[in-house]
PDB file of N, CA and C in Angstrom:
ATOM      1  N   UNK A   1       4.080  26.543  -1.164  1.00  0.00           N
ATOM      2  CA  UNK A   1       3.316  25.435  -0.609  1.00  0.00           C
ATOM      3  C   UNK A   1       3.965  24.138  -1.068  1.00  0.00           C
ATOM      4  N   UNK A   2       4.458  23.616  -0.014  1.00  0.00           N
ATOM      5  CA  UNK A   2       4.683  22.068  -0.338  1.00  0.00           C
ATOM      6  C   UNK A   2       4.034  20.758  -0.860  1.00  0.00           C
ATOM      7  N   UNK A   3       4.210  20.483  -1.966  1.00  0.00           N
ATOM      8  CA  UNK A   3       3.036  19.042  -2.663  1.00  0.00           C
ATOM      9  C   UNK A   3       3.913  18.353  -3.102  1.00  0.00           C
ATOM     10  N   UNK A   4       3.130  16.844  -3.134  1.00  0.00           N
ATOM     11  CA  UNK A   4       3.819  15.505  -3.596  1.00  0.00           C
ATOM     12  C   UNK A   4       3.099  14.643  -3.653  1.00  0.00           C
ATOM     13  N   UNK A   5       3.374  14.668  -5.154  1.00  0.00           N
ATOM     14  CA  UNK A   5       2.830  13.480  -5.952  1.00  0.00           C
ATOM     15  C   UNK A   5       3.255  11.627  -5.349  1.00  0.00           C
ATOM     16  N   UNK A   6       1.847  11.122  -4.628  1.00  0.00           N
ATOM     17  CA  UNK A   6       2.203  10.381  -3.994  1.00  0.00           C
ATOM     18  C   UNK A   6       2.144   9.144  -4.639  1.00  0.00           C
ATOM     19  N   UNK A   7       3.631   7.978  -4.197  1.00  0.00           N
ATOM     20  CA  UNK A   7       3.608   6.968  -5.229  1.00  0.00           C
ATOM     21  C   UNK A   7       3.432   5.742  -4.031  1.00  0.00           C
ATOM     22  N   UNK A   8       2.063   5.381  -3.827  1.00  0.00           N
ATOM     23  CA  UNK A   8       1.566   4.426  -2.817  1.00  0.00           C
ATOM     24  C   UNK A   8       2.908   2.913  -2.339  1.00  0.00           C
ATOM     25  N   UNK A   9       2.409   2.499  -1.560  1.00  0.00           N
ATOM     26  CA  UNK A   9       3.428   1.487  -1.205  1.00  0.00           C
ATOM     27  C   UNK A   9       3.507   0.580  -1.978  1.00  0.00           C
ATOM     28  N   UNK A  10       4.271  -0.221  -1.944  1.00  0.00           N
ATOM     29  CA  UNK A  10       5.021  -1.218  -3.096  1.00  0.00           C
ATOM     30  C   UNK A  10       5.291  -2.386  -2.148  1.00  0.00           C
ATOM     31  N   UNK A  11       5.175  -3.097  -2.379  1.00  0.00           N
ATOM     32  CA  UNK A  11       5.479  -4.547  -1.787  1.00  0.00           C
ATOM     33  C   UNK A  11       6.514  -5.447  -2.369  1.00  0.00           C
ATOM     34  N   UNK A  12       7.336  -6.276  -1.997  1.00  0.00           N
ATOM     35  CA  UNK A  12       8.248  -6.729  -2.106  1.00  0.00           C
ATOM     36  C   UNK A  12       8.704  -8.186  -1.856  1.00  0.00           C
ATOM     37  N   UNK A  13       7.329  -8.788  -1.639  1.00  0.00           N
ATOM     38  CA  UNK A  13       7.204 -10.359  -1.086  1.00  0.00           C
ATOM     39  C   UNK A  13       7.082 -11.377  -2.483  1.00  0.00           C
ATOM     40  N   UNK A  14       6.968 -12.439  -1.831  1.00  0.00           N
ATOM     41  CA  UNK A  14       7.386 -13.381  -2.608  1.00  0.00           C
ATOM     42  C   UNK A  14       5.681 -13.610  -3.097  1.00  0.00           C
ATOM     43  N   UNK A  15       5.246 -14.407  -4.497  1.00  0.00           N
ATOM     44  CA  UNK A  15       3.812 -14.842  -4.572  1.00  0.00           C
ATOM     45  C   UNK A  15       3.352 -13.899  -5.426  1.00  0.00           C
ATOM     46  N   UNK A  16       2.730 -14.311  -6.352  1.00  0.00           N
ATOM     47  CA  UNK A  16       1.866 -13.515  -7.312  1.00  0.00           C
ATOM     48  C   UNK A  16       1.025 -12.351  -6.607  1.00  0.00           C
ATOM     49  N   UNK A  17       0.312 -12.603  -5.424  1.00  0.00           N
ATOM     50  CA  UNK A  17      -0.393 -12.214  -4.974  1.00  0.00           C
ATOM     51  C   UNK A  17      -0.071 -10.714  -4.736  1.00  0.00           C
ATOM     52  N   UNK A  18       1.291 -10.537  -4.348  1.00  0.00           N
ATOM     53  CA  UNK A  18       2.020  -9.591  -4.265  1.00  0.00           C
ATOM     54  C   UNK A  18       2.509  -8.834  -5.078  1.00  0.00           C
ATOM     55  N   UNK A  19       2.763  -9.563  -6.388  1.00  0.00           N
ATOM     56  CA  UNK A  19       2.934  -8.939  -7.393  1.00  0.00           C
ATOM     57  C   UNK A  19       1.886  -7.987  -8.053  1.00  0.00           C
ATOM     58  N   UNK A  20       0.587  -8.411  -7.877  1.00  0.00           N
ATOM     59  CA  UNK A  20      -1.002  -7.922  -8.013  1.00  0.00           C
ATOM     60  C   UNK A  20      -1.005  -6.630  -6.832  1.00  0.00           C
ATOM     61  N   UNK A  21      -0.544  -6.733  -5.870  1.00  0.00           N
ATOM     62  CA  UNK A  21      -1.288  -5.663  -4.854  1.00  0.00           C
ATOM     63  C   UNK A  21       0.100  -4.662  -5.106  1.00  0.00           C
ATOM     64  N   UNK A  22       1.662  -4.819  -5.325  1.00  0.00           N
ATOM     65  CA  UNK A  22       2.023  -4.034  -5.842  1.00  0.00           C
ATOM     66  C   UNK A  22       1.421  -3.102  -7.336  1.00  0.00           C
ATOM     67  N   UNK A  23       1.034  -3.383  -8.214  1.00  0.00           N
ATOM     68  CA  UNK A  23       0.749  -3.157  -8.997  1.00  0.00           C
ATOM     69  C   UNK A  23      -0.983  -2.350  -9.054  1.00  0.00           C
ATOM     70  N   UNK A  24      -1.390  -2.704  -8.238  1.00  0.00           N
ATOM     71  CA  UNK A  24      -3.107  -2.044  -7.609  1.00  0.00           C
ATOM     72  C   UNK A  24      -2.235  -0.962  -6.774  1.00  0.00           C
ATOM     73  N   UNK A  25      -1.350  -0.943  -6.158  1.00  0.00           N
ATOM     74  CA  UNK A  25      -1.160   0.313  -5.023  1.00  0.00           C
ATOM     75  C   UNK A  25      -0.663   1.354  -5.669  1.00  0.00           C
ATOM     76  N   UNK A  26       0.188   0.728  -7.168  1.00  0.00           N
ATOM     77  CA  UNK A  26       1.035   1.529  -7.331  1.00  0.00           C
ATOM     78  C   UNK A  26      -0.224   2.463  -8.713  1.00  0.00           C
ATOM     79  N   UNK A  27      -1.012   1.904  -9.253  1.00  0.00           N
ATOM     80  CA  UNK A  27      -2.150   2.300 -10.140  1.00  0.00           C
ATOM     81  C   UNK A  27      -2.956   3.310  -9.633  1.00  0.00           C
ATOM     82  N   UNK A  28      -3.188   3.322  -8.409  1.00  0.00           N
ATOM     83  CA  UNK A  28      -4.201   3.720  -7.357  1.00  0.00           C
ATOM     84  C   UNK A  28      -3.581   5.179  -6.874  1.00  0.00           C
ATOM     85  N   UNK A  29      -2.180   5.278  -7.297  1.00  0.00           N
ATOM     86  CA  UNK A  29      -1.883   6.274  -6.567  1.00  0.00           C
ATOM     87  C   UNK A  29      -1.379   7.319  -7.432  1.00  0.00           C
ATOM     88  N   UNK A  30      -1.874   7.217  -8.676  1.00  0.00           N
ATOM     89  CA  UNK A  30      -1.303   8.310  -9.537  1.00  0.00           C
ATOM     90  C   UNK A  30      -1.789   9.386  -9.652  1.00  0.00           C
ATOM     91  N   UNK A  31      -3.464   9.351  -9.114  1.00  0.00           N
ATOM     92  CA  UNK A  31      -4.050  10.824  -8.873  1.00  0.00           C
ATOM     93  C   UNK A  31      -3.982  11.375  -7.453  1.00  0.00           C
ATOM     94  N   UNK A  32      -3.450  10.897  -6.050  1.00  0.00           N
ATOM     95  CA  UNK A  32      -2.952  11.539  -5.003  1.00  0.00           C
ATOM     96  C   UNK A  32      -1.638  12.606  -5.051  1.00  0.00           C
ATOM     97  N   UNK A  33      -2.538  13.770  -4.258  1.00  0.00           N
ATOM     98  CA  UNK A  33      -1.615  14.981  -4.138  1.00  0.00           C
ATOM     99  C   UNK A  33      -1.348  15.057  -2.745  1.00  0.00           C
ATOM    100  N   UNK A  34      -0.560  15.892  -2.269  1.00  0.00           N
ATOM    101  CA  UNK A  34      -0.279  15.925  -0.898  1.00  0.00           C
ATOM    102  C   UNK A  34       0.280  16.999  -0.652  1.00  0.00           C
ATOM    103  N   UNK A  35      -0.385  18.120   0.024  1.00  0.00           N
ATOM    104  CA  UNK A  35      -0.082  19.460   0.490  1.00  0.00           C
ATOM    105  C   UNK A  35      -0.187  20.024   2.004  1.00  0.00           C
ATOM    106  N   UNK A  36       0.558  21.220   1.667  1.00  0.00           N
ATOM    107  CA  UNK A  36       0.949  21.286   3.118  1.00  0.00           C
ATOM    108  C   UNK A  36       1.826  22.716   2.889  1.00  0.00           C
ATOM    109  N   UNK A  37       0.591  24.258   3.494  1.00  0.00           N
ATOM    110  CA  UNK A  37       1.474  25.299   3.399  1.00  0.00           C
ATOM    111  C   UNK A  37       2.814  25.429   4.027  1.00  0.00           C
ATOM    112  N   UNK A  38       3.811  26.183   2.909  1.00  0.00           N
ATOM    113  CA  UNK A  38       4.850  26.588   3.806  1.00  0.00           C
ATOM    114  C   UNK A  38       5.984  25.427   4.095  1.00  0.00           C
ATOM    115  N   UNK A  39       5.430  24.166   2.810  1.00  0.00           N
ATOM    116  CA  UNK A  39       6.659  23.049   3.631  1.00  0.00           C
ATOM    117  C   UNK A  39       7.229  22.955   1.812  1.00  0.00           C
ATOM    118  N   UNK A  40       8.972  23.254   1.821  1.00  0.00           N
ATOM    119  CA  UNK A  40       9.464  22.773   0.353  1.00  0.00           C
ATOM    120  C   UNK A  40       9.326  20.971  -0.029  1.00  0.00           C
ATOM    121  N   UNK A  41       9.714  21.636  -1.593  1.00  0.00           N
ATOM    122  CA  UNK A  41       9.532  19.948  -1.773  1.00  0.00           C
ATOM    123  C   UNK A  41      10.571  18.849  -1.072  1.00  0.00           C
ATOM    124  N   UNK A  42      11.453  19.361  -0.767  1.00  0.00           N
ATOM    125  CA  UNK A  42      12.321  18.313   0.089  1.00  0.00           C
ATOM    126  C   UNK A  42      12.128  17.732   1.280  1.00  0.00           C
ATOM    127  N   UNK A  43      11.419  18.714   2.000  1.00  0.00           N
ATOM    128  CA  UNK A  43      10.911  18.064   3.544  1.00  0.00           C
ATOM    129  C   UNK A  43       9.512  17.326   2.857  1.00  0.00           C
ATOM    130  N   UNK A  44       8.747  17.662   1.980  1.00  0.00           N
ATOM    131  CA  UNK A  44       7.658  16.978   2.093  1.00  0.00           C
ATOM    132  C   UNK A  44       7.814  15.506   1.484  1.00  0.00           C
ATOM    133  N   UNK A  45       8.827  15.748   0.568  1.00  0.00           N
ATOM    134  CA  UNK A  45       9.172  14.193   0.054  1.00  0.00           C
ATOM    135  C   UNK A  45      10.109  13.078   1.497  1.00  0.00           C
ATOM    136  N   UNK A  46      10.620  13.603   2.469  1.00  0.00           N
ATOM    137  CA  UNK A  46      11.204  12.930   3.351  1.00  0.00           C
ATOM    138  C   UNK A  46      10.186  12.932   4.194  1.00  0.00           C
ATOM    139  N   UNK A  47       8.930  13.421   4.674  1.00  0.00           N
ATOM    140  CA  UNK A  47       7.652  13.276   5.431  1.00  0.00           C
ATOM    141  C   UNK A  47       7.166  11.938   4.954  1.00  0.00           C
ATOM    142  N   UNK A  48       6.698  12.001   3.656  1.00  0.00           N
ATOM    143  CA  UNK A  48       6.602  11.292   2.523  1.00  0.00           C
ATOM    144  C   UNK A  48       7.284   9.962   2.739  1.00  0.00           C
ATOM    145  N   UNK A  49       8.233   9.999   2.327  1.00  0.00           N
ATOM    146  CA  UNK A  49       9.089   8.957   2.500  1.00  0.00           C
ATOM    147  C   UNK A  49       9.195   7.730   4.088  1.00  0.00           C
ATOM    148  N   UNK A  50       8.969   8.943   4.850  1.00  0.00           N
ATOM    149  CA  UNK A  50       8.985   8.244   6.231  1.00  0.00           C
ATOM    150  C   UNK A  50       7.384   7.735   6.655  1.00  0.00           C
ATOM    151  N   UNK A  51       6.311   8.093   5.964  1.00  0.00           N
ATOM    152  CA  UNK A  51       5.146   7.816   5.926  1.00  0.00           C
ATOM    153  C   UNK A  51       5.044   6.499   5.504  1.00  0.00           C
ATOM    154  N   UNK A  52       5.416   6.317   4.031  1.00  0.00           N
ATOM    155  CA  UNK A  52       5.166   5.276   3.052  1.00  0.00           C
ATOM    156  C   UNK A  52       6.269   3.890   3.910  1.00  0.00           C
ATOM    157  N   UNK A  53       7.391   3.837   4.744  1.00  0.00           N
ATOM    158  CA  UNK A  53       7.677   2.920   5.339  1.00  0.00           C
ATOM    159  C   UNK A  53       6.988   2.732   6.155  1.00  0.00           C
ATOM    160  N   UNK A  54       6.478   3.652   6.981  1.00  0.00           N
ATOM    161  CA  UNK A  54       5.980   2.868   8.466  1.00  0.00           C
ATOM    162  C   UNK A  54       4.286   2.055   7.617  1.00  0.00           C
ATOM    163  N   UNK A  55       3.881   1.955   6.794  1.00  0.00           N
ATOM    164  CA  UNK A  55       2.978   1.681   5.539  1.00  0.00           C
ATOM    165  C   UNK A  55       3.419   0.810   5.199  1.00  0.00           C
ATOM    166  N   UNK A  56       4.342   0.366   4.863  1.00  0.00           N
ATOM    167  CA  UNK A  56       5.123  -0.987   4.550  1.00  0.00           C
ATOM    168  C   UNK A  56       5.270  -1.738   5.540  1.00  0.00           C
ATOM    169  N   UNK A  57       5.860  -1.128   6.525  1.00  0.00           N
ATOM    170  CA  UNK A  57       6.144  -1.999   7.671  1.00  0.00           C
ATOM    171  C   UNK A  57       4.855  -2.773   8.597  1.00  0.00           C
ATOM    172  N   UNK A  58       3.547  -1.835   7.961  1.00  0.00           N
ATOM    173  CA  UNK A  58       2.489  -2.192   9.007  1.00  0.00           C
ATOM    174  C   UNK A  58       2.104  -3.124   8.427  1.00  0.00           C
ATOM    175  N   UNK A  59       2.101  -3.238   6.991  1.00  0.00           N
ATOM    176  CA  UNK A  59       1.550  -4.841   6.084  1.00  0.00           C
ATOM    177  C   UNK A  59       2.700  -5.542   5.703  1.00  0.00           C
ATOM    178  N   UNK A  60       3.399  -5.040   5.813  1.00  0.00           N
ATOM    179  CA  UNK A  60       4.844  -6.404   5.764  1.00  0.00           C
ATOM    180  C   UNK A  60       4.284  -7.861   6.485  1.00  0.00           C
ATOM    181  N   UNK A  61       3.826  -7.790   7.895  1.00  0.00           N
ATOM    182  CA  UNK A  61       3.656  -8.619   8.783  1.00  0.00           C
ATOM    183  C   UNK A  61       2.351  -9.451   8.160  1.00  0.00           C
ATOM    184  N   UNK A  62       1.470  -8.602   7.788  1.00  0.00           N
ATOM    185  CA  UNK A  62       0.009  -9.326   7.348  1.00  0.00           C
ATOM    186  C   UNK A  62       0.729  -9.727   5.860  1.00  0.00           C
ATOM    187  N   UNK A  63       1.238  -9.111   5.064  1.00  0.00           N
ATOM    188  CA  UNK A  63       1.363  -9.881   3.813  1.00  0.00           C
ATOM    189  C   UNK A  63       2.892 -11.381   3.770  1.00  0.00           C
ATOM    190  N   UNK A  64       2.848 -11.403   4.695  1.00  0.00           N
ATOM    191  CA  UNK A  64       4.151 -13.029   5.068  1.00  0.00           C
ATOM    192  C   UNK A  64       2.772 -13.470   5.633  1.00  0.00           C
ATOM    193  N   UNK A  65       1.821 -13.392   5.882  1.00  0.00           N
ATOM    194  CA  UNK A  65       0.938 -14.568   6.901  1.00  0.00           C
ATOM    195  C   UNK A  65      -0.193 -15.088   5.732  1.00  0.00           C
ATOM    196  N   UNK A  66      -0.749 -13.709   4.659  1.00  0.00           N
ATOM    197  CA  UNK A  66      -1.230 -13.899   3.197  1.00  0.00           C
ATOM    198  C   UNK A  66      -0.303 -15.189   2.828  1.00  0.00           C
ATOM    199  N   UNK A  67       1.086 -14.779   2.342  1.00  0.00           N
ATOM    200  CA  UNK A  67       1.749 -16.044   1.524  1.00  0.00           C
ATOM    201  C   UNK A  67       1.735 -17.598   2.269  1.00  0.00           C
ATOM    202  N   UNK A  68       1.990 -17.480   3.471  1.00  0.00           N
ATOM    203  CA  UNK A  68       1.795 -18.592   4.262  1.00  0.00           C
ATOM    204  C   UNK A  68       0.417 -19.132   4.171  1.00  0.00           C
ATOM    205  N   UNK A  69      -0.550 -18.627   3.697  1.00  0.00           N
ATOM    206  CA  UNK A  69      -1.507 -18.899   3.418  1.00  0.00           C
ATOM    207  C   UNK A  69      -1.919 -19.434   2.205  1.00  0.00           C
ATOM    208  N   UNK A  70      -1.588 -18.429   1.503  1.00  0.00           N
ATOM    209  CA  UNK A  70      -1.476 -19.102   0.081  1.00  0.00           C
ATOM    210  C   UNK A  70      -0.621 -20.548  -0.550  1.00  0.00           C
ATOM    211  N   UNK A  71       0.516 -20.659   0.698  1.00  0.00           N
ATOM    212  CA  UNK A  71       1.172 -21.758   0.081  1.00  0.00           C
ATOM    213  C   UNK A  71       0.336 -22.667   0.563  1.00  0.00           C
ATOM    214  N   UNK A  72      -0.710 -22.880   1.450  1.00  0.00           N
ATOM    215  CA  UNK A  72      -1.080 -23.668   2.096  1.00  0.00           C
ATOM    216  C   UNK A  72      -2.359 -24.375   1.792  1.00  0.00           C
ATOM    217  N   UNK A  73      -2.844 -23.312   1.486  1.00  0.00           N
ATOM    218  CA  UNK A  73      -4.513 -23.332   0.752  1.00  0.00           C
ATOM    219  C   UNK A  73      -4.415 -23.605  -0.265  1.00  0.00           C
ATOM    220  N   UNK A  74      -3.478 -22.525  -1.001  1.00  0.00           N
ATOM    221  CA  UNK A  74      -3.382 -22.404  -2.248  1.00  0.00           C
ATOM    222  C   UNK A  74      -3.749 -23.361  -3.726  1.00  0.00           C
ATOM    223  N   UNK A  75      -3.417 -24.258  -3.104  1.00  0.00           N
ATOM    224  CA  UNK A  75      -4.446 -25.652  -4.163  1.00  0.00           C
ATOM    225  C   UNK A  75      -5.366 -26.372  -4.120  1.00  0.00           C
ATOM    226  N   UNK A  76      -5.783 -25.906  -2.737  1.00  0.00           N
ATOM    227  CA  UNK A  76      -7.387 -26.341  -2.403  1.00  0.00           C
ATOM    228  C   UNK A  76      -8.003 -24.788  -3.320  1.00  0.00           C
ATOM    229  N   UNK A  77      -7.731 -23.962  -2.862  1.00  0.00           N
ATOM    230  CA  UNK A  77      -8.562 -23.320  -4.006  1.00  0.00           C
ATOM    231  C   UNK A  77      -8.235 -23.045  -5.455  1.00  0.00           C
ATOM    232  N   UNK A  78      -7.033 -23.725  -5.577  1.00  0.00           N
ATOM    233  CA  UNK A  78      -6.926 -23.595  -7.340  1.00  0.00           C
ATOM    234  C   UNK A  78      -7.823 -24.717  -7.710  1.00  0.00           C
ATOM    235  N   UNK A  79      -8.029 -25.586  -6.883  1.00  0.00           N
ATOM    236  CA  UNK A  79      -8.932 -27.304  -7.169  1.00  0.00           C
ATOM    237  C   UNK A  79     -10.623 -26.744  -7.391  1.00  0.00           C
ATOM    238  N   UNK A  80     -10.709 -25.756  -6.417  1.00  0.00           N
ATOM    239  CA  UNK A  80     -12.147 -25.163  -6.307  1.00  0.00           C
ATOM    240  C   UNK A  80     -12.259 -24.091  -7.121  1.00  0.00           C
ATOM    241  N   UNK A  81     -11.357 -23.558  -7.761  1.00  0.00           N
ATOM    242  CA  UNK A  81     -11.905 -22.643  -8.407  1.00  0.00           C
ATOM    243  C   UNK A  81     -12.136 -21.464  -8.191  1.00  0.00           C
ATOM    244  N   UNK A  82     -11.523 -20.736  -6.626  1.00  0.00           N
ATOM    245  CA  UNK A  82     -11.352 -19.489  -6.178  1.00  0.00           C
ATOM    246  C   UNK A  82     -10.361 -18.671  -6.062  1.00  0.00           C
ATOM    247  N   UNK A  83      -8.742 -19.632  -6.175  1.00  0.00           N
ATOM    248  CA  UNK A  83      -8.069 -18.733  -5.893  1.00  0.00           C
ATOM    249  C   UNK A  83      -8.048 -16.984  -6.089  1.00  0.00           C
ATOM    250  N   UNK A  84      -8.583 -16.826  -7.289  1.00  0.00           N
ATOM    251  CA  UNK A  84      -8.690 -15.626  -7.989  1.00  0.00           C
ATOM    252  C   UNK A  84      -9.380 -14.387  -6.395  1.00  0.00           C
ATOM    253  N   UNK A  85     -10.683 -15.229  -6.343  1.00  0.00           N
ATOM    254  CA  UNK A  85     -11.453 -14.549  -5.389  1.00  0.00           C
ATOM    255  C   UNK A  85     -10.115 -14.303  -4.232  1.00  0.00           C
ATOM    256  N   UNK A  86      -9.696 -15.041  -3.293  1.00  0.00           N
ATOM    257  CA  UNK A  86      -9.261 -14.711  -2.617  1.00  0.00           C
ATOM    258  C   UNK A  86      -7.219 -14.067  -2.612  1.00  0.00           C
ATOM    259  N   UNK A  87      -6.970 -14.277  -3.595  1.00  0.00           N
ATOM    260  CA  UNK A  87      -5.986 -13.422  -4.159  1.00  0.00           C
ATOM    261  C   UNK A  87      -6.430 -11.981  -3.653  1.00  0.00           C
ATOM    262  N   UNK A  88      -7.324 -11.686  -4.469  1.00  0.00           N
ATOM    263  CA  UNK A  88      -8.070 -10.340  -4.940  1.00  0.00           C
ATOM    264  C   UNK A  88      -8.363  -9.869  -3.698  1.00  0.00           C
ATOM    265  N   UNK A  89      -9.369 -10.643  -2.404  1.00  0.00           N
ATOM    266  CA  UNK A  89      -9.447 -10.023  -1.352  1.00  0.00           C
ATOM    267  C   UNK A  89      -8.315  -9.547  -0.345  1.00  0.00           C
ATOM    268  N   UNK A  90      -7.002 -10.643  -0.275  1.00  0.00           N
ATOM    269  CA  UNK A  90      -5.961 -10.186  -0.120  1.00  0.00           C
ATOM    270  C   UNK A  90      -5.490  -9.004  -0.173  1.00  0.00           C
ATOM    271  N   UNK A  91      -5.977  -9.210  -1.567  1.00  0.00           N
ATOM    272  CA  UNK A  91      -5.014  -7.346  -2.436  1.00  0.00           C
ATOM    273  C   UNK A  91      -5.593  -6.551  -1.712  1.00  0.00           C
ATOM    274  N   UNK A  92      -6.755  -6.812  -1.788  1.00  0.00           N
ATOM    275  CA  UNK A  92      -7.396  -5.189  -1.055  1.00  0.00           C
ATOM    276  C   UNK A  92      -7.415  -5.111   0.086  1.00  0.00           C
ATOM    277  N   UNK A  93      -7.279  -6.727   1.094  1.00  0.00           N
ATOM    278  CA  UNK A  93      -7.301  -5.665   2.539  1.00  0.00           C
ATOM    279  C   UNK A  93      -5.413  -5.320   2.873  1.00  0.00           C
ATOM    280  N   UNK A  94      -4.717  -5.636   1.983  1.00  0.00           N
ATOM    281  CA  UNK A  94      -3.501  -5.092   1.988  1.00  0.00           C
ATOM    282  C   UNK A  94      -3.125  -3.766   1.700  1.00  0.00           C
ATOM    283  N   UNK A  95      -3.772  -3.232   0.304  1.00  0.00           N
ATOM    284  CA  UNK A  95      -3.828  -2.261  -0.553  1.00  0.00           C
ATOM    285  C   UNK A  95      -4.976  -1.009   1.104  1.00  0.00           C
ATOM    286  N   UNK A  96      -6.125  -1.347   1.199  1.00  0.00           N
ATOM    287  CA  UNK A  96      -6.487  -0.497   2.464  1.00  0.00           C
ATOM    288  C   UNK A  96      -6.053  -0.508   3.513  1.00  0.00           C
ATOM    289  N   UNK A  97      -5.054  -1.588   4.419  1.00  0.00           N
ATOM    290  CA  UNK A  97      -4.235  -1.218   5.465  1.00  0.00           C
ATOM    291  C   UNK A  97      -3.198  -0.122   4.650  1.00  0.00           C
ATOM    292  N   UNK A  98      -2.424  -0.297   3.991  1.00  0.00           N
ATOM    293  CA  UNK A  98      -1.350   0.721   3.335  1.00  0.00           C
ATOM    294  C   UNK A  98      -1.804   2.385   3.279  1.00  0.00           C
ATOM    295  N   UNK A  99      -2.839   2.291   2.743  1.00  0.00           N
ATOM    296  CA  UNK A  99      -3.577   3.713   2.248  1.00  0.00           C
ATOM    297  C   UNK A  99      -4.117   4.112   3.410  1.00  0.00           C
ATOM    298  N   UNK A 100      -5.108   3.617   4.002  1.00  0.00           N
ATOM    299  CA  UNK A 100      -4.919   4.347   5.719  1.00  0.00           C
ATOM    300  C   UNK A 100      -3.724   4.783   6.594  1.00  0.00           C
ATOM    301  N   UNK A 101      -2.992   3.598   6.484  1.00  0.00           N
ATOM    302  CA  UNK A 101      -1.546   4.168   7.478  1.00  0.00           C
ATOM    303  C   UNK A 101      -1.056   5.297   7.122  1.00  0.00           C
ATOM    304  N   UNK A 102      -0.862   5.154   5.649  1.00  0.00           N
ATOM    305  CA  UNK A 102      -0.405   6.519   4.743  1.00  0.00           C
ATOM    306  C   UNK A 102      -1.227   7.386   4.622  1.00  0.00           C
ATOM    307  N   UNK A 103      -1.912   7.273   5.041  1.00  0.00           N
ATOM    308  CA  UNK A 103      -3.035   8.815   4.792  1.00  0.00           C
ATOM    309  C   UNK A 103      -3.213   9.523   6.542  1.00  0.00           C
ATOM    310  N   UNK A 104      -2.709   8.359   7.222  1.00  0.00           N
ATOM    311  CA  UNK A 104      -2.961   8.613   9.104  1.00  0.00           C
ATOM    312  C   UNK A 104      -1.600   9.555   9.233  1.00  0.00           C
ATOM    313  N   UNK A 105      -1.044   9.123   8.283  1.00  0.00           N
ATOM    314  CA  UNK A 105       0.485   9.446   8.912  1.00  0.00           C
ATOM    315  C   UNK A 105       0.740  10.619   8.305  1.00  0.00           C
ATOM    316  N   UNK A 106       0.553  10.841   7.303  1.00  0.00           N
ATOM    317  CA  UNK A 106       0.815  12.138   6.354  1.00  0.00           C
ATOM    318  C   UNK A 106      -0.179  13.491   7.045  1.00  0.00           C
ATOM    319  N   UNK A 107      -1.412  12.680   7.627  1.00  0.00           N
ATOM    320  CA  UNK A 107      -2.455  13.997   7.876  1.00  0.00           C
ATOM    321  C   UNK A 107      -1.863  14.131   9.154  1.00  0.00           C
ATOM    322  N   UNK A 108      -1.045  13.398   9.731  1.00  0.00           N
ATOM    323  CA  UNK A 108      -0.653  13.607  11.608  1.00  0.00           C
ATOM    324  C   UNK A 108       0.305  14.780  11.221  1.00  0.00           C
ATOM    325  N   UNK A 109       1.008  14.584  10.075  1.00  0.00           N
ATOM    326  CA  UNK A 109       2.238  15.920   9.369  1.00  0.00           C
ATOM    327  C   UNK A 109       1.646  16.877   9.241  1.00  0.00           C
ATOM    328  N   UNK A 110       0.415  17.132   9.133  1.00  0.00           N
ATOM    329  CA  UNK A 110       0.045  18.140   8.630  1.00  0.00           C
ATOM    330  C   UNK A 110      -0.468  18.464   7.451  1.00  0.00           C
ATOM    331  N   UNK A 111      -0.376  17.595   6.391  1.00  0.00           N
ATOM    332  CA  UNK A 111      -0.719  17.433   4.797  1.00  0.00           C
ATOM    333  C   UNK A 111      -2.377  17.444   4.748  1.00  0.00           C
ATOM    334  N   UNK A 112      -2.938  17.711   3.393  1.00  0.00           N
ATOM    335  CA  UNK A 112      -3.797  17.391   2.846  1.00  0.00           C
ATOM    336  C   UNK A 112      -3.779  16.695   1.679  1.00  0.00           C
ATOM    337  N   UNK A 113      -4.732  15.501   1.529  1.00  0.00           N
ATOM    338  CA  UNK A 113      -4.749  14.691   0.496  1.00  0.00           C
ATOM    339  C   UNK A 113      -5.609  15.570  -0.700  1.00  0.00           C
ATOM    340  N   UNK A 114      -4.920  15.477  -1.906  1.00  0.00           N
ATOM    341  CA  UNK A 114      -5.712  16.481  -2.641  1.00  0.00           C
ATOM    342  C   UNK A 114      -5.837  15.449  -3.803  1.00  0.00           C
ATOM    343  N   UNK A 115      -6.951  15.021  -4.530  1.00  0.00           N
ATOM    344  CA  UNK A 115      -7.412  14.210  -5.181  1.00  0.00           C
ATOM    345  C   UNK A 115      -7.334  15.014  -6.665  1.00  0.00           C
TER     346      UNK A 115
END
């Protein structure tokens, strides 16, 4: 039976913000398993692999429009006193586009997420 220890998407943008939701995706994903009778570990890590880009690629686009945001706002709410808040919401609707795509894409393979 094929399994793999799944290491969630990673981000690569510019902005703290990013640095935070790398670091939440990559925390988040140390108890995901991923199985699938009958497949070795090599095809399941290149399933894998081809999962976790198209996962990147789907928040690539939303996390450049986050930073554009952040450069923009960004000191109206450091002035107010929220950035934090909306950093944080960032992270997560970044961190849950990623983990859906990757969980859409892996179960379209055939896998089960094993917790």
């Amino acid at each position: 039976m094929g399994e793999l220890r799944s290491r969630r998407v990673k981000q690569t943008l510019p902005g703290p913000v990013f640095l935070i939701l790398g670091l939440a995706i990559a925390g988040c994903a140390i108890g995901a398993r991923w199985s699938k009778p009958g497949v070795d570990s090599d095809a399941a890590r290149a399933d894998f692999a081809q999962c976790q880009g198209l996962a990147n690629d789907a928040t690539l686009h939303d996390s450049g429009i986050d930073a554009d945001i952040l450069a923009s706002r960004g000191q109206d709410w450091s002035n107010q006193g929220t950035l934090g808040v909306h950093r944080a919401a960032m992270t997560a609707m970044a961190y849950g586009r990623a983990d859906a795509v990757l969980d859409q894409c892996m179960a379209s393979k055939g896998y089960t997420r094993q917790r």
